[in-house]
PDB file of N, CA and C in Angstrom:
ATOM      1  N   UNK A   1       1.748 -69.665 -50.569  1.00  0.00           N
ATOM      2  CA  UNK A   1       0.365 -69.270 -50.444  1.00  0.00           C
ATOM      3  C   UNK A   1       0.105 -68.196 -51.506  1.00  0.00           C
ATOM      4  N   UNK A   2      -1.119 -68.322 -52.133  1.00  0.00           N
ATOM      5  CA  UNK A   2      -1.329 -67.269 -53.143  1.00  0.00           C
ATOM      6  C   UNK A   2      -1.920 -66.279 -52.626  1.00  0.00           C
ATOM      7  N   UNK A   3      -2.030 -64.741 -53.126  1.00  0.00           N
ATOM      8  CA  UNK A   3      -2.505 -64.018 -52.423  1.00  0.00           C
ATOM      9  C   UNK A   3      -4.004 -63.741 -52.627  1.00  0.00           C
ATOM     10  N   UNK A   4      -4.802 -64.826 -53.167  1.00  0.00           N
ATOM     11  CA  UNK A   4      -6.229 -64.635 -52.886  1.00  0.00           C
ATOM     12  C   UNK A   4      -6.008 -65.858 -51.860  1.00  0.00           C
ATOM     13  N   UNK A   5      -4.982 -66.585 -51.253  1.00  0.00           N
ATOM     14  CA  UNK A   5      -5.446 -67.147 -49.973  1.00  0.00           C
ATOM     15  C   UNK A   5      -5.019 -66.525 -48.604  1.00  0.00           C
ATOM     16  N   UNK A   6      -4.056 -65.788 -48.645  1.00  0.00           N
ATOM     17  CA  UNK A   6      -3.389 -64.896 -48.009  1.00  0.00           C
ATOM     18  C   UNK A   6      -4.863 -63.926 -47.336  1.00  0.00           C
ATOM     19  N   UNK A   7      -5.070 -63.019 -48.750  1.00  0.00           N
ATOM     20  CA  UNK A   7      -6.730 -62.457 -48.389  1.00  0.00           C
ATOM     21  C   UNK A   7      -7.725 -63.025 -47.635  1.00  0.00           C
ATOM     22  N   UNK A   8      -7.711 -64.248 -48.012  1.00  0.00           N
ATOM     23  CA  UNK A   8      -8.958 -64.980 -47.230  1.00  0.00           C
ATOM     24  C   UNK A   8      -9.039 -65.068 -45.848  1.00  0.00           C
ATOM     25  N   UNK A   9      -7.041 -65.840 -45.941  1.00  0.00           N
ATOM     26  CA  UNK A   9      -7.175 -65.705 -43.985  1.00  0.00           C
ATOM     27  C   UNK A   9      -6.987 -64.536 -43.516  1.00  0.00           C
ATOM     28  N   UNK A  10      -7.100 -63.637 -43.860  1.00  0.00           N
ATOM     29  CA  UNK A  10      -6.536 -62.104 -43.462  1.00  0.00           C
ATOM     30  C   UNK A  10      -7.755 -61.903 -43.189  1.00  0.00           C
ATOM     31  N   UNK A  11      -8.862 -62.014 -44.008  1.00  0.00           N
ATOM     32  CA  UNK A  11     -10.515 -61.435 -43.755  1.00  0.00           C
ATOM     33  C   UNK A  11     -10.717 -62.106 -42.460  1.00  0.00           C
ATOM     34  N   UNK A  12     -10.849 -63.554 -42.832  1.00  0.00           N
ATOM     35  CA  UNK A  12     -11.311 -64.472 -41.645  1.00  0.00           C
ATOM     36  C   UNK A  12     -10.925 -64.014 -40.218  1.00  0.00           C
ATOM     37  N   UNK A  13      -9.419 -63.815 -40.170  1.00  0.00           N
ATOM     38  CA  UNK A  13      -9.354 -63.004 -38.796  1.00  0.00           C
ATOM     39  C   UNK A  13      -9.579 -62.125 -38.798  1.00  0.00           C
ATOM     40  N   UNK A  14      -9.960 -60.776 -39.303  1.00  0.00           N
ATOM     41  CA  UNK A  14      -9.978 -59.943 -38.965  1.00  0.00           C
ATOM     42  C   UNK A  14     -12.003 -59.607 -38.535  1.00  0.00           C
ATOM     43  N   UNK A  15     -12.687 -60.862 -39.473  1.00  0.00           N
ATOM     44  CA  UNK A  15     -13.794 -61.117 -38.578  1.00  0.00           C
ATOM     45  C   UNK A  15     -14.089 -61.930 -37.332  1.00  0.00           C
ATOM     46  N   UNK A  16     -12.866 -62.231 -36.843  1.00  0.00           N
ATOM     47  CA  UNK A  16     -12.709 -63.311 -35.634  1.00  0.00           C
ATOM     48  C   UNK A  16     -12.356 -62.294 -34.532  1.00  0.00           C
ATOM     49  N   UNK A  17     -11.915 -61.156 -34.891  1.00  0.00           N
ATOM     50  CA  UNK A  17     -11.250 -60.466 -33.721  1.00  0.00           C
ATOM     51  C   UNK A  17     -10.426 -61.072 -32.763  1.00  0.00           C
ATOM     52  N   UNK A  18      -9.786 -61.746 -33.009  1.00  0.00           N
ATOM     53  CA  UNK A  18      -9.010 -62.375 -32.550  1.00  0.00           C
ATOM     54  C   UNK A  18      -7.122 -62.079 -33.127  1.00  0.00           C
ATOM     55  N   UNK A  19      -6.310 -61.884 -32.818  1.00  0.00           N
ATOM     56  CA  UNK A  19      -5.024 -61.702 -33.062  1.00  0.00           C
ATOM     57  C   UNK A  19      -4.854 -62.388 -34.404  1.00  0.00           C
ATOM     58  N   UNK A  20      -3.626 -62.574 -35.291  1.00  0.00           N
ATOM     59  CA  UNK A  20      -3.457 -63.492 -35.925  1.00  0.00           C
ATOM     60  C   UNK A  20      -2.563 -64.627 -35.507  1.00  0.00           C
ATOM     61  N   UNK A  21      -1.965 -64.240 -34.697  1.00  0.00           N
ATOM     62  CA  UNK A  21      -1.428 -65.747 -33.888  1.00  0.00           C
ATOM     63  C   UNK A  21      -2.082 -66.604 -32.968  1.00  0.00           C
ATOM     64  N   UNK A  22      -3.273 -65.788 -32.492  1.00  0.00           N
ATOM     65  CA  UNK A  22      -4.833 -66.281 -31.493  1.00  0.00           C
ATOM     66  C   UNK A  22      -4.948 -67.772 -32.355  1.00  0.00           C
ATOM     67  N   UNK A  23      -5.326 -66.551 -33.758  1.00  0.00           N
ATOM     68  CA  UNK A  23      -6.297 -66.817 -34.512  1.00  0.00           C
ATOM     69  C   UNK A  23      -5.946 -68.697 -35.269  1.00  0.00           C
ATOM     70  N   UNK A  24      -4.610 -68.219 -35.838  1.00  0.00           N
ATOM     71  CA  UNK A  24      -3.794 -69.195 -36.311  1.00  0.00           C
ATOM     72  C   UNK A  24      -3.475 -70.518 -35.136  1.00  0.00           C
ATOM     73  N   UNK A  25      -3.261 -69.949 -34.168  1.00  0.00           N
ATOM     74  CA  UNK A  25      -3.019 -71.364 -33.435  1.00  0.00           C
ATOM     75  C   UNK A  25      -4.074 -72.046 -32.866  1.00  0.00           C
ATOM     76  N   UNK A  26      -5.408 -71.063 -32.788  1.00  0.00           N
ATOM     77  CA  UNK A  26      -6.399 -72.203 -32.508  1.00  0.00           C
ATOM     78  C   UNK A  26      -6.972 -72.730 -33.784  1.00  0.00           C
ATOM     79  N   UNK A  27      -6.943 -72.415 -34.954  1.00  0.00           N
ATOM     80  CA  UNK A  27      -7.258 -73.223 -36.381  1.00  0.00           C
ATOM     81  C   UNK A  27      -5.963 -74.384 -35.896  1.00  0.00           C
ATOM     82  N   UNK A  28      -5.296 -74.737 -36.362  1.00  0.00           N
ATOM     83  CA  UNK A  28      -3.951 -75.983 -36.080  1.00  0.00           C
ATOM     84  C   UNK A  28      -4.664 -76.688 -34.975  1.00  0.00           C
ATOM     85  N   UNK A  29      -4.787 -76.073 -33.633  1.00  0.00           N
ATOM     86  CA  UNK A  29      -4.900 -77.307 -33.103  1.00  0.00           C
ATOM     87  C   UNK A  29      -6.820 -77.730 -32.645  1.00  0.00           C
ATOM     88  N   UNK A  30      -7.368 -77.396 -34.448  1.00  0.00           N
ATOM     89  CA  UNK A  30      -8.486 -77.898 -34.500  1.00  0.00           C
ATOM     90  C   UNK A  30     -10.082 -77.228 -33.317  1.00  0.00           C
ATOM     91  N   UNK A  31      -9.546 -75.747 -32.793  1.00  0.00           N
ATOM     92  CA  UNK A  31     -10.378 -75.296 -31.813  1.00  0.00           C
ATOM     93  C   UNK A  31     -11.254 -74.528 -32.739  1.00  0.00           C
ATOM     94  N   UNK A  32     -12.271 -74.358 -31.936  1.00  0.00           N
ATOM     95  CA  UNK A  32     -13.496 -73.273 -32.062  1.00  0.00           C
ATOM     96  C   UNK A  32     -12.724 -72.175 -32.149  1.00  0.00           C
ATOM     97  N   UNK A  33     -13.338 -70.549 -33.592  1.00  0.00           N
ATOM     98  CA  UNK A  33     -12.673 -69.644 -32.910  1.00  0.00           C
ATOM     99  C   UNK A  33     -14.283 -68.706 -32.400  1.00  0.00           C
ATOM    100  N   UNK A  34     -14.406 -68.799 -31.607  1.00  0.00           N
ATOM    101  CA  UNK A  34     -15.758 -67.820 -30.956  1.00  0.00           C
ATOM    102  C   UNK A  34     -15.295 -66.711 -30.998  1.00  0.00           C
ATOM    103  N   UNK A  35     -16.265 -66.023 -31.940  1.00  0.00           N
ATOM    104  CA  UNK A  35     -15.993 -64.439 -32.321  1.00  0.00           C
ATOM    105  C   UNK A  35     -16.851 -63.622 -31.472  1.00  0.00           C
ATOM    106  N   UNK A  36     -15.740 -62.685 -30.679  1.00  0.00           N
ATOM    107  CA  UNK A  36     -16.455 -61.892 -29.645  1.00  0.00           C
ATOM    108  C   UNK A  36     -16.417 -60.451 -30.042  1.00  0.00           C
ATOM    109  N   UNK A  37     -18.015 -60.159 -30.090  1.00  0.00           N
ATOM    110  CA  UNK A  37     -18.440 -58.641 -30.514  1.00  0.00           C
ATOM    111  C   UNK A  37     -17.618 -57.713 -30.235  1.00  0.00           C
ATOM    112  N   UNK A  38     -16.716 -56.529 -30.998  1.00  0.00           N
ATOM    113  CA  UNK A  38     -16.253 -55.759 -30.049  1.00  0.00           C
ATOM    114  C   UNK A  38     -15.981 -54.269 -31.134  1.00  0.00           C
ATOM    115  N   UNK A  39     -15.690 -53.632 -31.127  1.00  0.00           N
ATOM    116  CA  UNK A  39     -15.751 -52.135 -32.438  1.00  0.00           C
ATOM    117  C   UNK A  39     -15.063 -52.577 -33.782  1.00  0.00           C
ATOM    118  N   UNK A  40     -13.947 -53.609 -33.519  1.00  0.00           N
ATOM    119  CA  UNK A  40     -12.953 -54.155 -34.127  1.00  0.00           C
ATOM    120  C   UNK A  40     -13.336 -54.780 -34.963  1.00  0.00           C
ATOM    121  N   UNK A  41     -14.541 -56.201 -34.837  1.00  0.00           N
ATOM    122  CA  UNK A  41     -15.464 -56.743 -35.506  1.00  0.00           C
ATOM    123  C   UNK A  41     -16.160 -56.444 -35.669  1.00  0.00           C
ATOM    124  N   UNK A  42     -17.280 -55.489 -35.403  1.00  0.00           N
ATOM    125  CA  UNK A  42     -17.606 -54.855 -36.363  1.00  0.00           C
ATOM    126  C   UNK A  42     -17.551 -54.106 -37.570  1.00  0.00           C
ATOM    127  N   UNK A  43     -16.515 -53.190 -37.478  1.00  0.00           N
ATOM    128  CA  UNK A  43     -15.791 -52.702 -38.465  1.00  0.00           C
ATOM    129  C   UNK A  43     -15.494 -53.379 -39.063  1.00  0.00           C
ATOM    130  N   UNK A  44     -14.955 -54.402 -39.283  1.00  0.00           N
ATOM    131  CA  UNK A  44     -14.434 -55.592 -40.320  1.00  0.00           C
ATOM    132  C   UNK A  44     -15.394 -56.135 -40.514  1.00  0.00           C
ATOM    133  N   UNK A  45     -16.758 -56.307 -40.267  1.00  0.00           N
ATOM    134  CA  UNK A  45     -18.245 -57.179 -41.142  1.00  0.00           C
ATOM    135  C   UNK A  45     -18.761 -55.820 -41.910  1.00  0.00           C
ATOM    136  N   UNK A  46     -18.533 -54.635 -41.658  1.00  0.00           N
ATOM    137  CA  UNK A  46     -19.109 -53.429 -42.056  1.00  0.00           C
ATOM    138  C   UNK A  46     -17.867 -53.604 -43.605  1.00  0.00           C
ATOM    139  N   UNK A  47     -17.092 -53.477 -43.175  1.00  0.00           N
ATOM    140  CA  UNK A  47     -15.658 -52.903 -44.858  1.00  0.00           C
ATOM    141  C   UNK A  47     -16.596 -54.677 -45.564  1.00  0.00           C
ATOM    142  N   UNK A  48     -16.341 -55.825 -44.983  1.00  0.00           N
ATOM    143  CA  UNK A  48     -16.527 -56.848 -45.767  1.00  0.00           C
ATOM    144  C   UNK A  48     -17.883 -57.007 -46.500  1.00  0.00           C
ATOM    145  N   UNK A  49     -19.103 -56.653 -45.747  1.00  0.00           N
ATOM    146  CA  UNK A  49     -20.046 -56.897 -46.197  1.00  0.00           C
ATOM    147  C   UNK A  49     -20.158 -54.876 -47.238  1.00  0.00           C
ATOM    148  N   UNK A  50     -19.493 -53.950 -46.882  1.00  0.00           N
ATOM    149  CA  UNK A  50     -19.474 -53.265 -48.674  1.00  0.00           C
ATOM    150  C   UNK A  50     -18.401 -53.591 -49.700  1.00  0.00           C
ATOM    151  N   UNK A  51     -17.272 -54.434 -49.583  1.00  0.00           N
ATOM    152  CA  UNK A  51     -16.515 -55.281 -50.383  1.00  0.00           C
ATOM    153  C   UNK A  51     -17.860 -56.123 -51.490  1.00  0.00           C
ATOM    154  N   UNK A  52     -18.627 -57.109 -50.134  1.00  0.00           N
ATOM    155  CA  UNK A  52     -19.082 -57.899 -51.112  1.00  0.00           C
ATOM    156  C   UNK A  52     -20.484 -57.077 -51.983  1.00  0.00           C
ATOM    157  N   UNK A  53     -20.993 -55.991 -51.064  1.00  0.00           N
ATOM    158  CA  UNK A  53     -21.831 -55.952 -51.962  1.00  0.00           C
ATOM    159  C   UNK A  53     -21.339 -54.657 -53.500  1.00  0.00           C
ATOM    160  N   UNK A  54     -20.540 -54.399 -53.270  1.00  0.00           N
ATOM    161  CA  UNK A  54     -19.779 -53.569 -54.701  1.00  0.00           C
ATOM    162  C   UNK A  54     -19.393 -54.705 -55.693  1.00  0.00           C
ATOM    163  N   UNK A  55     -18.898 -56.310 -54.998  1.00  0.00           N
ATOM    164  CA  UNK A  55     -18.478 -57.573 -55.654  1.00  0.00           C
ATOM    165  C   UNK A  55     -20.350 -57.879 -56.084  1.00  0.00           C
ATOM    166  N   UNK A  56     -21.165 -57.842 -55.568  1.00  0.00           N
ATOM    167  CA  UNK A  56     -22.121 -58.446 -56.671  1.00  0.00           C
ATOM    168  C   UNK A  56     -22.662 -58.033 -57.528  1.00  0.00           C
ATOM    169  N   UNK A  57     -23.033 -56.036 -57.209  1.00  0.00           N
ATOM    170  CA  UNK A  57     -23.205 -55.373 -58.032  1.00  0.00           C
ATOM    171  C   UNK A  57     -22.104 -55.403 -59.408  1.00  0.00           C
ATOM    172  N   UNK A  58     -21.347 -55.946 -59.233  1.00  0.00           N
ATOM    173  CA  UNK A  58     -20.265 -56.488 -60.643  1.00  0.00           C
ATOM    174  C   UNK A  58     -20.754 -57.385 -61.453  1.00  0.00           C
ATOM    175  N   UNK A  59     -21.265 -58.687 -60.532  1.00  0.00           N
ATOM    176  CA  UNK A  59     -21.638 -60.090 -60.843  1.00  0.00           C
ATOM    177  C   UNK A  59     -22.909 -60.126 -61.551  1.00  0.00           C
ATOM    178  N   UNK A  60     -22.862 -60.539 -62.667  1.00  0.00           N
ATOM    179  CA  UNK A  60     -24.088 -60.700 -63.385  1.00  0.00           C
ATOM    180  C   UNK A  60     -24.894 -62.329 -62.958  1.00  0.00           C
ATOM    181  N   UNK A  61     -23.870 -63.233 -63.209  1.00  0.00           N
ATOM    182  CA  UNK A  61     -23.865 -64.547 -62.779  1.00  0.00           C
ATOM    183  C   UNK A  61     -23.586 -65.250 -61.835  1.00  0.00           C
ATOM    184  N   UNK A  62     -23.929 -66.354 -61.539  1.00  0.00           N
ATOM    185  CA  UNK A  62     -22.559 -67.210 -60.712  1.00  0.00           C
ATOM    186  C   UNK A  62     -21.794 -68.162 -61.559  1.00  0.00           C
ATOM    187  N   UNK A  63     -20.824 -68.060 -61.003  1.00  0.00           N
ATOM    188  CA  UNK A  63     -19.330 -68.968 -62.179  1.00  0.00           C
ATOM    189  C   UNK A  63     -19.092 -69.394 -60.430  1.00  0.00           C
ATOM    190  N   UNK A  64     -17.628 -70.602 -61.040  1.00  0.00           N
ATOM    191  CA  UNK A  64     -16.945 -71.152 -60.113  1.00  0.00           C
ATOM    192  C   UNK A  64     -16.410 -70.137 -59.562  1.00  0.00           C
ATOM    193  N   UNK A  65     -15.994 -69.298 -60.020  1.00  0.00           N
ATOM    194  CA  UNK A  65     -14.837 -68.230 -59.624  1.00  0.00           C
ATOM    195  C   UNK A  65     -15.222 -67.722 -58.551  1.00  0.00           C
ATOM    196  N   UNK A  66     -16.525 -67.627 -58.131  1.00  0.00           N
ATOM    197  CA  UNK A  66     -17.222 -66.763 -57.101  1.00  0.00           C
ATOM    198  C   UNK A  66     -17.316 -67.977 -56.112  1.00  0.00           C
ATOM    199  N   UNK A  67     -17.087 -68.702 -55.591  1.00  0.00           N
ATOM    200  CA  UNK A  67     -16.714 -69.457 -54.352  1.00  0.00           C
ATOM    201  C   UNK A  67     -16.012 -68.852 -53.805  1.00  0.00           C
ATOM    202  N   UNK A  68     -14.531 -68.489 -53.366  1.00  0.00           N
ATOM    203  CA  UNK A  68     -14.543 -67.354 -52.500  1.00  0.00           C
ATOM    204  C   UNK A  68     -14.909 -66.455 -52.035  1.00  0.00           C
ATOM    205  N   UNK A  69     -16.044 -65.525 -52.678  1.00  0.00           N
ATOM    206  CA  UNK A  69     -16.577 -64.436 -52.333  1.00  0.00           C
ATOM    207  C   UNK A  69     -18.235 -65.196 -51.469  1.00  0.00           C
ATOM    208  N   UNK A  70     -18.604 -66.367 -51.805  1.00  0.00           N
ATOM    209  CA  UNK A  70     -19.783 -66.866 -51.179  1.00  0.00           C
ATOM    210  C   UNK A  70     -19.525 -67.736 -49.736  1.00  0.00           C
ATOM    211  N   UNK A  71     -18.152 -68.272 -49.960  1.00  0.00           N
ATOM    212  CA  UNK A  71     -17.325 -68.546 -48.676  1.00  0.00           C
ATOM    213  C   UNK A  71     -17.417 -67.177 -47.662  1.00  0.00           C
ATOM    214  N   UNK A  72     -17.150 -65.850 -47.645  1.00  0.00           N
ATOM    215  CA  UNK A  72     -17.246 -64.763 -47.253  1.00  0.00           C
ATOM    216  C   UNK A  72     -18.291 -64.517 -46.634  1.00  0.00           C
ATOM    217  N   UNK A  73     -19.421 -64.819 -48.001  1.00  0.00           N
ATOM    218  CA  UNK A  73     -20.572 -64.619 -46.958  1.00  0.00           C
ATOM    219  C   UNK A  73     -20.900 -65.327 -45.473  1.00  0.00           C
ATOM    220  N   UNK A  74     -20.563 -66.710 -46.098  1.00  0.00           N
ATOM    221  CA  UNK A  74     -21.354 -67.669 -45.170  1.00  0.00           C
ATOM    222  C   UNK A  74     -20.414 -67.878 -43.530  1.00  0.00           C
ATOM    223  N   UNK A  75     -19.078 -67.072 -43.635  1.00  0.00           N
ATOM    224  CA  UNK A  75     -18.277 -66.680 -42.833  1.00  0.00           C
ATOM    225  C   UNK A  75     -19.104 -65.421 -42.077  1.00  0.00           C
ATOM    226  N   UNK A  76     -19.628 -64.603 -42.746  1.00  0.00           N
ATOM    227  CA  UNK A  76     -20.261 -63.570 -42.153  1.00  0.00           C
ATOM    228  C   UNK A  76     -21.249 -63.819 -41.326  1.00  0.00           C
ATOM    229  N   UNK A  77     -22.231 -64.381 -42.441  1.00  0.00           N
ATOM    230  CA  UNK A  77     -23.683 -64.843 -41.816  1.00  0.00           C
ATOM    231  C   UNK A  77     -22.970 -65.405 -40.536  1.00  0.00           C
ATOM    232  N   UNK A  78     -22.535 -66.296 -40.733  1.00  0.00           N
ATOM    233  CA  UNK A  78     -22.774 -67.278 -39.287  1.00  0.00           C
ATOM    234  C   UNK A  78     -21.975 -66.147 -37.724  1.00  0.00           C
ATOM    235  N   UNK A  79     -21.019 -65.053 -38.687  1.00  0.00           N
ATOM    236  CA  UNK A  79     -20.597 -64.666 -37.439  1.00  0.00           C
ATOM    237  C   UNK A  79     -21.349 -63.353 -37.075  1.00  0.00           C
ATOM    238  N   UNK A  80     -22.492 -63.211 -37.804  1.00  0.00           N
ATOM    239  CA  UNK A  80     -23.408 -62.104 -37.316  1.00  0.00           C
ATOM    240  C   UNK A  80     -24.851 -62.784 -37.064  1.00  0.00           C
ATOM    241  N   UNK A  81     -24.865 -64.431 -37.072  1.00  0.00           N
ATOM    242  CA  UNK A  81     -25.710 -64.899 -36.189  1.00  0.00           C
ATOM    243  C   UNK A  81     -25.414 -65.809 -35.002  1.00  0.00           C
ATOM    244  N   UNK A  82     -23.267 -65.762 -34.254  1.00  0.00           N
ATOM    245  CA  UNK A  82     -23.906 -65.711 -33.254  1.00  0.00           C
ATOM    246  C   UNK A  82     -23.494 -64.378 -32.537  1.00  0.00           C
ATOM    247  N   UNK A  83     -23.359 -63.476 -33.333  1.00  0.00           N
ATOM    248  CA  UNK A  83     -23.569 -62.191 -31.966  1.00  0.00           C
ATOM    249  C   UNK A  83     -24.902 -61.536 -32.031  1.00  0.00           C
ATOM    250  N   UNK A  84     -25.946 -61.915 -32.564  1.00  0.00           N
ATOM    251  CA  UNK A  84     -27.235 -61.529 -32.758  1.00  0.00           C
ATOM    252  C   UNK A  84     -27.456 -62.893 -31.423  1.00  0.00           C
ATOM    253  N   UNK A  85     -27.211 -63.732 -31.169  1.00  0.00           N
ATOM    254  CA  UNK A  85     -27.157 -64.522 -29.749  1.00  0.00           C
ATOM    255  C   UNK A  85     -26.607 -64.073 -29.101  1.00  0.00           C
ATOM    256  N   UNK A  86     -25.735 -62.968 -29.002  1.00  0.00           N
ATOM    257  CA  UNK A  86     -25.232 -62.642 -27.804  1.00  0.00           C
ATOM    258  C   UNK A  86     -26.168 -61.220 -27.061  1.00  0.00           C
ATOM    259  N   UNK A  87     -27.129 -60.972 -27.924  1.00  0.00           N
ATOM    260  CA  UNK A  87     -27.607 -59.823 -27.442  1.00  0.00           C
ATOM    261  C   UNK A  87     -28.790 -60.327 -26.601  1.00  0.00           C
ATOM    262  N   UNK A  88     -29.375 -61.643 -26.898  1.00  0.00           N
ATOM    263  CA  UNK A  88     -30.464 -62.137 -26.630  1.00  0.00           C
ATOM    264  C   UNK A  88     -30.583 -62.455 -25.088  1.00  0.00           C
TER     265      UNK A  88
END
């Protein structure tokens, strides 16, 4: 594994709040991971979302290269729209 994929799943759980062996064994056997609100996840959409925005203030363009970092987002978005459902 390279370590910009290493990074990736490292982010991913750590916006899942979920363990990394949670995390890892329900990816394998193809489950939902439902990310449940808690100080933990937050903190990890807070460091990720000023990661990415120091990463665009860099970015003049989009290149291929930036697919991982737009993967990120759309990891985010979706997991800060459904705990914006959980408040509802």
């Amino acid at each position: 594994m390279s370590d910009e994929e290493a990074k990736l799943i490292n982010d991913l759980i750590a916006l899942s709040g979920l363990t990394k062996q949670e995390y890892i064994t329900r990816r394998l056997q193809c489950r939902d991971v439902v990310v449940q609100g808690n100080p933990k996840v937050y903190k990890a959409l807070k460091n990720q979302m000023e990661a990415i925005y120091e990463e665009l203030k860099r970015l003049e363009t989009y290149s291929a290269d930036n697919d991982e970092l737009l993967y990120t987002i759309q990891v985010i978005a979706i997991t800060l729209d459904g705990l914006k459902g959980e408040n509802e």
